[in-house]
N, C-alpha and C. Protein backbone atom coordinates (compact mmCIF):
# COMPACT_ATOMS: atom_id res chain seq x y z
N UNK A 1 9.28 -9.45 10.86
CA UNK A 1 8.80 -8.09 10.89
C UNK A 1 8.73 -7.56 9.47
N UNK A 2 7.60 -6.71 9.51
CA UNK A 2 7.43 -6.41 7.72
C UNK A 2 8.31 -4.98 7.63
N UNK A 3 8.49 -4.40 8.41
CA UNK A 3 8.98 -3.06 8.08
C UNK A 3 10.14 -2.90 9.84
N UNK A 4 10.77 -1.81 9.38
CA UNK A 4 11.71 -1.30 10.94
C UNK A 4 10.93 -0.44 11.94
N UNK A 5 10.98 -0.57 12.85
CA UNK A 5 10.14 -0.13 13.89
C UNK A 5 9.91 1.37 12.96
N UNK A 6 10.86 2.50 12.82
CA UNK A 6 10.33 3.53 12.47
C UNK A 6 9.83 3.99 10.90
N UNK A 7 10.03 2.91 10.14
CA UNK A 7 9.22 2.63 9.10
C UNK A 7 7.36 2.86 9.66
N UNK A 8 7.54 1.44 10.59
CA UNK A 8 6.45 1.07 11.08
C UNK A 8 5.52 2.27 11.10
N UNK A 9 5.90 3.31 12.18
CA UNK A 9 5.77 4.34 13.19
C UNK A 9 5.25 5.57 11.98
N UNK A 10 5.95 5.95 10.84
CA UNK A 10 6.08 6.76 9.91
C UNK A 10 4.89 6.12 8.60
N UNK A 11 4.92 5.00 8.50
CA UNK A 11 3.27 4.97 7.67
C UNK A 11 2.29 4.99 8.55
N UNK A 12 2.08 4.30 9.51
CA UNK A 12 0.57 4.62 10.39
C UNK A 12 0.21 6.18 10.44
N UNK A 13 1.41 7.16 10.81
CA UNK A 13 1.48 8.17 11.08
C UNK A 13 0.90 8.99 9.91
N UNK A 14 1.41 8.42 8.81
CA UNK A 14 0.93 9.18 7.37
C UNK A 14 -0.52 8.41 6.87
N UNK A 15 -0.52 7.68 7.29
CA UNK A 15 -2.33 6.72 7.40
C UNK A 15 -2.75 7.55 8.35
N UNK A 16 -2.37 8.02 9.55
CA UNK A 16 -3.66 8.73 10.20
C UNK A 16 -3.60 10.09 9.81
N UNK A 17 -2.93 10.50 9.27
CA UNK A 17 -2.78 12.13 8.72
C UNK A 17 -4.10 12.16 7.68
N UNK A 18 -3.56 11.43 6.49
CA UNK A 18 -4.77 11.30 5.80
C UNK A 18 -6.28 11.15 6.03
N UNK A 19 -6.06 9.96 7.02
CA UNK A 19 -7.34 9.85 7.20
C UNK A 19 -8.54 11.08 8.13
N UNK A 20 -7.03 11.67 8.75
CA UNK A 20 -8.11 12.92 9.33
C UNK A 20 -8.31 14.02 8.85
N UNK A 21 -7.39 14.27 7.88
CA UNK A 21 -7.52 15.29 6.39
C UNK A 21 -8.60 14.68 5.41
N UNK A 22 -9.09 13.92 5.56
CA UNK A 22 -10.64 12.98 4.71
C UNK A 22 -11.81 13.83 5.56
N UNK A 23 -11.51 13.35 6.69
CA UNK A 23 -12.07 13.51 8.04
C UNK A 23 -13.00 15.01 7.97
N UNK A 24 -12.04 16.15 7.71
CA UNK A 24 -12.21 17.32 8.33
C UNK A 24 -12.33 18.16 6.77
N UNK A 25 -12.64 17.02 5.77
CA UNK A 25 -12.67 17.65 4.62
C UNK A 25 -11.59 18.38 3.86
N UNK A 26 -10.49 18.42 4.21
CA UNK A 26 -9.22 19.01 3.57
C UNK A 26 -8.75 18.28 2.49
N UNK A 27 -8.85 17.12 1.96
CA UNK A 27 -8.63 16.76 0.86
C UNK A 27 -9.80 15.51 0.12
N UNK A 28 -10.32 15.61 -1.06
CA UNK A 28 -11.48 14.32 -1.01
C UNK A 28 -10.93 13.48 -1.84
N UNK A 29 -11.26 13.20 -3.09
CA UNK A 29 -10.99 12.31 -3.62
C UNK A 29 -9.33 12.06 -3.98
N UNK A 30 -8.68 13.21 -3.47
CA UNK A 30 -7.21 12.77 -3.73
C UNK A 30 -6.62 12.09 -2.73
N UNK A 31 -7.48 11.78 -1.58
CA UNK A 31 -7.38 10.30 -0.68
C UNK A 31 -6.55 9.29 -1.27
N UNK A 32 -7.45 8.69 -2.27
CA UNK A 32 -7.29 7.83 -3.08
C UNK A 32 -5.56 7.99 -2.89
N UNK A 33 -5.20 8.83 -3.93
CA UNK A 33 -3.94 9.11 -4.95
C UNK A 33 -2.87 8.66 -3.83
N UNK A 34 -3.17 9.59 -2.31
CA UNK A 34 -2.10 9.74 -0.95
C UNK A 34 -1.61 8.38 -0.85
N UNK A 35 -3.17 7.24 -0.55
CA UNK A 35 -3.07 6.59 -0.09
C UNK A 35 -2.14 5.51 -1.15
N UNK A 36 -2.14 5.48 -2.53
CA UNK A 36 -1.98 4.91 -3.18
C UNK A 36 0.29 5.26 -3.21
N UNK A 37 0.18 6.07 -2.82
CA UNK A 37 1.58 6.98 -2.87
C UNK A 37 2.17 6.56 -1.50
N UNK A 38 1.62 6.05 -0.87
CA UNK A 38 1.69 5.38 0.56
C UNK A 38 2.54 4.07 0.88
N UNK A 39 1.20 3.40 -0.20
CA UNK A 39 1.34 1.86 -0.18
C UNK A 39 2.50 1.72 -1.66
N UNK A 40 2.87 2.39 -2.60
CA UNK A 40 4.21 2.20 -3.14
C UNK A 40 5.52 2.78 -2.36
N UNK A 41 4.92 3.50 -1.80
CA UNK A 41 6.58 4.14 -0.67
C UNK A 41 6.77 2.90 0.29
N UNK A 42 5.81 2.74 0.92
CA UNK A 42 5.65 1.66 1.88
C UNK A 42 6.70 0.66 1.47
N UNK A 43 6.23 -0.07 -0.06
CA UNK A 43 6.43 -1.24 -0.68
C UNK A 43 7.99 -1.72 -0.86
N UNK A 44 8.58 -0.52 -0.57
CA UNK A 44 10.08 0.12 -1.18
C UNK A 44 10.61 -0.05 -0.08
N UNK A 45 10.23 -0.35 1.34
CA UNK A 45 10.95 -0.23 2.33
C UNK A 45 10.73 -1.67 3.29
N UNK A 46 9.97 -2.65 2.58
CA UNK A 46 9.33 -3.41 2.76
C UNK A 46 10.02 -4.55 3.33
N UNK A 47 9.99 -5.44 4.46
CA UNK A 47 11.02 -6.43 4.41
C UNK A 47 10.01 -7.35 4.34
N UNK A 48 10.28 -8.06 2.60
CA UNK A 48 8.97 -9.16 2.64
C UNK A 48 10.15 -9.85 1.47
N UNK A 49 9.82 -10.95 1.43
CA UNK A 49 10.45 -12.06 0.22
C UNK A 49 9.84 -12.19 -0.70
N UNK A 50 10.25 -11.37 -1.87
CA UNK A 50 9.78 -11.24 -3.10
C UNK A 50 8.24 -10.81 -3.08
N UNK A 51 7.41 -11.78 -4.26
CA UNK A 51 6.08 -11.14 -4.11
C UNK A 51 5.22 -11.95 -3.30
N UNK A 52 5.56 -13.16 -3.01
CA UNK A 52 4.62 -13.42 -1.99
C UNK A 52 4.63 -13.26 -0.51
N UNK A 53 4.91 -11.58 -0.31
CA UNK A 53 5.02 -10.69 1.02
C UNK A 53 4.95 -11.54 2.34
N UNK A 54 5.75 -12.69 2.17
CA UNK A 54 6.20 -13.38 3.29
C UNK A 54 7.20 -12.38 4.08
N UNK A 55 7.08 -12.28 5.50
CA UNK A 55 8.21 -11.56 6.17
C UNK A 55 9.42 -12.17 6.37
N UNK A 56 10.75 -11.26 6.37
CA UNK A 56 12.03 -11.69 6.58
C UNK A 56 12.05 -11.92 7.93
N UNK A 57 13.07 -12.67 8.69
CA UNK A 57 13.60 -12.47 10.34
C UNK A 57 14.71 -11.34 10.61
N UNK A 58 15.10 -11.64 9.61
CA UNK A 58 15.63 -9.87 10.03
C UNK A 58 15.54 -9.16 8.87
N UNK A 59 16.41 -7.81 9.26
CA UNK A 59 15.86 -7.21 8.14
C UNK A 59 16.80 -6.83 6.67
N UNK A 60 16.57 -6.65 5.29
CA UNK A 60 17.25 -6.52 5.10
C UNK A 60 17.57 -5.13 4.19
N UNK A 61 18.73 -5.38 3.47
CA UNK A 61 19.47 -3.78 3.63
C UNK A 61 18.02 -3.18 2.94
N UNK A 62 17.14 -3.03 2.17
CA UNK A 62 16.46 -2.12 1.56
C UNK A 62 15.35 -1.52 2.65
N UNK A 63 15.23 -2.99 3.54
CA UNK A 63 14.11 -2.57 4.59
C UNK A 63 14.75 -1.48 5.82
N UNK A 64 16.13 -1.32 6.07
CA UNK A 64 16.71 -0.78 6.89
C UNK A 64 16.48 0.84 6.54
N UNK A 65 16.60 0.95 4.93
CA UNK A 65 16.00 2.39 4.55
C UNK A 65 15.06 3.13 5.38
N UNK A 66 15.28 4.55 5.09
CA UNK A 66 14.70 5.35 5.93
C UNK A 66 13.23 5.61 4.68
N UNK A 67 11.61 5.53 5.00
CA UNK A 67 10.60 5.36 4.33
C UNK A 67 10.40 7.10 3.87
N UNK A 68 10.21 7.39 2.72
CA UNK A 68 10.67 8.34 1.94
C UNK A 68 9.13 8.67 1.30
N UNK A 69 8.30 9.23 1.38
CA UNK A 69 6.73 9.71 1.07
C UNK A 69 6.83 10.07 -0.70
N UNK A 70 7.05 9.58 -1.58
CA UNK A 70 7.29 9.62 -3.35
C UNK A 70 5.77 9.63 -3.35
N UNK A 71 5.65 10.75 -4.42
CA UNK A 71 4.15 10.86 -5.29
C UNK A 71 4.02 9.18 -6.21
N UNK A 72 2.95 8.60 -6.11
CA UNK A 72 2.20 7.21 -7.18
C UNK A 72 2.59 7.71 -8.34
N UNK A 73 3.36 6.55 -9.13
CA UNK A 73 3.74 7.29 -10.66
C UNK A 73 2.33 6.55 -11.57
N UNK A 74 1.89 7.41 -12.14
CA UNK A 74 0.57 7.01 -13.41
C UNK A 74 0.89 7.66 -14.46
N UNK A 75 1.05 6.82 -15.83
CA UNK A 75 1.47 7.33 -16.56
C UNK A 75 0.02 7.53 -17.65
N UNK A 76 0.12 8.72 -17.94
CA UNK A 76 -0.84 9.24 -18.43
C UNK A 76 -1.02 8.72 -20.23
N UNK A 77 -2.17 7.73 -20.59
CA UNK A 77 -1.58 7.70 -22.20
C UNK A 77 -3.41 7.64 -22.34
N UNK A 78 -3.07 7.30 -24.05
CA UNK A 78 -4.64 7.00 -24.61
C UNK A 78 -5.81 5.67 -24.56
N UNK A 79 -5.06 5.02 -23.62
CA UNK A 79 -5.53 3.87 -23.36
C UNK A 79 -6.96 3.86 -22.77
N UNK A 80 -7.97 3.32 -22.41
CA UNK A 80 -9.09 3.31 -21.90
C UNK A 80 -8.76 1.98 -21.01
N UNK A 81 -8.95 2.62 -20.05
CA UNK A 81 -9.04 2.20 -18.96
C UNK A 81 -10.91 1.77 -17.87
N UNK A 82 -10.73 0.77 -16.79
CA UNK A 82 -11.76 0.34 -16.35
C UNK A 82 -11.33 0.42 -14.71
N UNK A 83 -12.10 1.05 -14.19
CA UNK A 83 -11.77 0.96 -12.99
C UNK A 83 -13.03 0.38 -11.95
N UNK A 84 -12.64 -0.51 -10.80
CA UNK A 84 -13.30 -1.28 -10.45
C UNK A 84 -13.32 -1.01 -8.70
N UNK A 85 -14.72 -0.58 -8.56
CA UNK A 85 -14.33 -0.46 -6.90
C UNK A 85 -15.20 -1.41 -5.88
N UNK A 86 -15.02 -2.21 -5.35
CA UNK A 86 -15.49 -3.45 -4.67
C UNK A 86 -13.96 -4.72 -4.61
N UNK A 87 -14.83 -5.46 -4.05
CA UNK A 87 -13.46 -6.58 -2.77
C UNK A 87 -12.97 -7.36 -4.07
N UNK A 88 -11.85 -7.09 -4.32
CA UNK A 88 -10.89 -7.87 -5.31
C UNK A 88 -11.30 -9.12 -5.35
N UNK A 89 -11.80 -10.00 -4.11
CA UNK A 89 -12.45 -11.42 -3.94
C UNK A 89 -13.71 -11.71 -4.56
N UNK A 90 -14.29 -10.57 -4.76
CA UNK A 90 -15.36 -10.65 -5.69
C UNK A 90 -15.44 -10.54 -7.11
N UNK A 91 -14.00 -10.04 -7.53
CA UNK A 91 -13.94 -9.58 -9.07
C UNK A 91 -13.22 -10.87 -9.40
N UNK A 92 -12.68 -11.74 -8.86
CA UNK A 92 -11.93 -13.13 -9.04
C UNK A 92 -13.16 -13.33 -10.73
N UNK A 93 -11.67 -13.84 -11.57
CA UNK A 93 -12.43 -14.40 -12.66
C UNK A 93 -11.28 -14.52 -13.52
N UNK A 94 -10.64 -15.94 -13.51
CA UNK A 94 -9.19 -16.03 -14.55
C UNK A 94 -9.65 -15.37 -15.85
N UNK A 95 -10.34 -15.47 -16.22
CA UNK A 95 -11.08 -15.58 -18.02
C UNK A 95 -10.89 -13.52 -17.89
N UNK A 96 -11.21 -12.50 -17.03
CA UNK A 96 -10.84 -11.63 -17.14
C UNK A 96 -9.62 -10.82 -17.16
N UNK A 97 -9.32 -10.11 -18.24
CA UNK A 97 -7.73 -9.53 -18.24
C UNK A 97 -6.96 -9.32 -16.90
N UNK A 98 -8.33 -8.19 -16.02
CA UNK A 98 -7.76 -7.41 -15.20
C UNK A 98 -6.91 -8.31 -14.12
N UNK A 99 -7.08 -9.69 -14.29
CA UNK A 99 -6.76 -10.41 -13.10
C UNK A 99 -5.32 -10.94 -13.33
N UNK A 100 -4.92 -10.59 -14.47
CA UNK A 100 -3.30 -10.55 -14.72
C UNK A 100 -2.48 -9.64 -13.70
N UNK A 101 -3.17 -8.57 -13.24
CA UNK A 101 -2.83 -7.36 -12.49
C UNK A 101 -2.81 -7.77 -11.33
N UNK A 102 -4.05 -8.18 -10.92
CA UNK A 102 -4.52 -8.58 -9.43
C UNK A 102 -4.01 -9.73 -8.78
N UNK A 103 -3.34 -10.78 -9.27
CA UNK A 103 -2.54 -11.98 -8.97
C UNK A 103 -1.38 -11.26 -8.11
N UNK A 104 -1.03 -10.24 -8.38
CA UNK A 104 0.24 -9.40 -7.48
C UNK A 104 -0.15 -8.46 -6.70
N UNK A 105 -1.32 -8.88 -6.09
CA UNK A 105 -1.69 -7.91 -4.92
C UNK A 105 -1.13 -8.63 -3.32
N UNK A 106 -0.56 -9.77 -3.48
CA UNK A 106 -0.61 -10.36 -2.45
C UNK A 106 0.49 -9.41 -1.31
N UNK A 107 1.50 -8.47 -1.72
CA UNK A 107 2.17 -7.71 -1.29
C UNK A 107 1.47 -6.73 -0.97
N UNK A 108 0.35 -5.69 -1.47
CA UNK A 108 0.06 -4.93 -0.95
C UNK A 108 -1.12 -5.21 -0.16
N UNK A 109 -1.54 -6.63 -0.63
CA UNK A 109 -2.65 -7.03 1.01
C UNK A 109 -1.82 -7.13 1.96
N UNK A 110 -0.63 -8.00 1.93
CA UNK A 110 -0.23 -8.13 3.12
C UNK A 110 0.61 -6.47 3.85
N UNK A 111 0.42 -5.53 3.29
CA UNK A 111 0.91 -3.88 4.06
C UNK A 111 -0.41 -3.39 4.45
N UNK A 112 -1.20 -3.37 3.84
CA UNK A 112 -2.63 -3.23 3.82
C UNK A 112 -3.29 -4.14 5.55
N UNK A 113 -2.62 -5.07 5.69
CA UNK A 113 -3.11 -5.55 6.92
C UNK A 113 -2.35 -5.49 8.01
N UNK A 114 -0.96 -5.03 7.71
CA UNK A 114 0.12 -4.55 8.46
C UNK A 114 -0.41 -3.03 8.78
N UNK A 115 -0.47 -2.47 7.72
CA UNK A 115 -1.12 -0.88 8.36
C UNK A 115 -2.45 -0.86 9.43
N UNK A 116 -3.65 -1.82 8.41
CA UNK A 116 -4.45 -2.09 10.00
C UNK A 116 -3.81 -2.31 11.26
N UNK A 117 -2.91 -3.09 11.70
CA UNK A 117 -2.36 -4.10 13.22
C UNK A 117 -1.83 -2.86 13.43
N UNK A 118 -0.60 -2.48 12.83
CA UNK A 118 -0.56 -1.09 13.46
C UNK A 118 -1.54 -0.02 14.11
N UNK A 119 -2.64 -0.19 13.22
CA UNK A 119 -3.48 1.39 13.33
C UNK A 119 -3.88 0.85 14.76
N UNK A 120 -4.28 -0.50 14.92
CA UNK A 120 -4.99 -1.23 15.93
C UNK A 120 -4.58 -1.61 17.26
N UNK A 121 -3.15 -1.61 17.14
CA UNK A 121 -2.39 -1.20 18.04
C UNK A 121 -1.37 -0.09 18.68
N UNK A 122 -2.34 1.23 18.61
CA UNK A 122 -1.86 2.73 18.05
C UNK A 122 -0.56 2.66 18.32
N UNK A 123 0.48 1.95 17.12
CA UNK A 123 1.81 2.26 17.19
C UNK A 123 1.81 4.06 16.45
């Protein structure tokens, strides 16, 4: 199991909040930010083995935590930045920096498809 039943119960819940605050126009592009503030709260409560978000059999003490909604920390500097929106499977390219970054997504694909099964099975 990737998370405790009311882990479980408490991100879908904040995944469908959002998504119907998208929905009904109450918040737009700070979607993004929620969702992003989501999937690091999420990450924190996570019962997965290290980074390759394999699940535990049971759970352990960090996953037992109660899932706690923390603002995405971005730290604001002078850097120039590139932002990229399309399927990470398509931006594949060792020879590019950004993919130093993207090698450690395998944890938040695998919540990312845990939040789908949930959504899909309206827990």
């Amino acid at each position: 199991m990737y998370f405790s039943d009311d882990n479980a119960k408490k991100i879908d819940a904040i995944r469908l909040k959002i998504e119907e605050w998208k929905r009904i126009g109450r918040i737009g592009a700070s979607m993004f930010f929620l969702l992003a503030s989501l999937l690091e709260s999420a990450d924190r409560v996570a019962n997965t083995a290290s980074m390759y978000g394999s699940f535990l059999k049971t759970l352990k003490p960090t996953a037992k935590a109660t899932l706690e909604l923390k603002p995405a920390y971005f730290q604001i500097n002078d850097n120039s930045h590139v932002v990229y929106q399309e399927d990470a499977n398509a931006l594949f390219n060792p020879s590019v920096e950004i993919f130093s970054i993207l090698t450690h997504r395998t944890i938040l694909d695998t919540m990312v498809r845990t939040i789908t099964y949930l959504h899909d099975c309206n827990l």
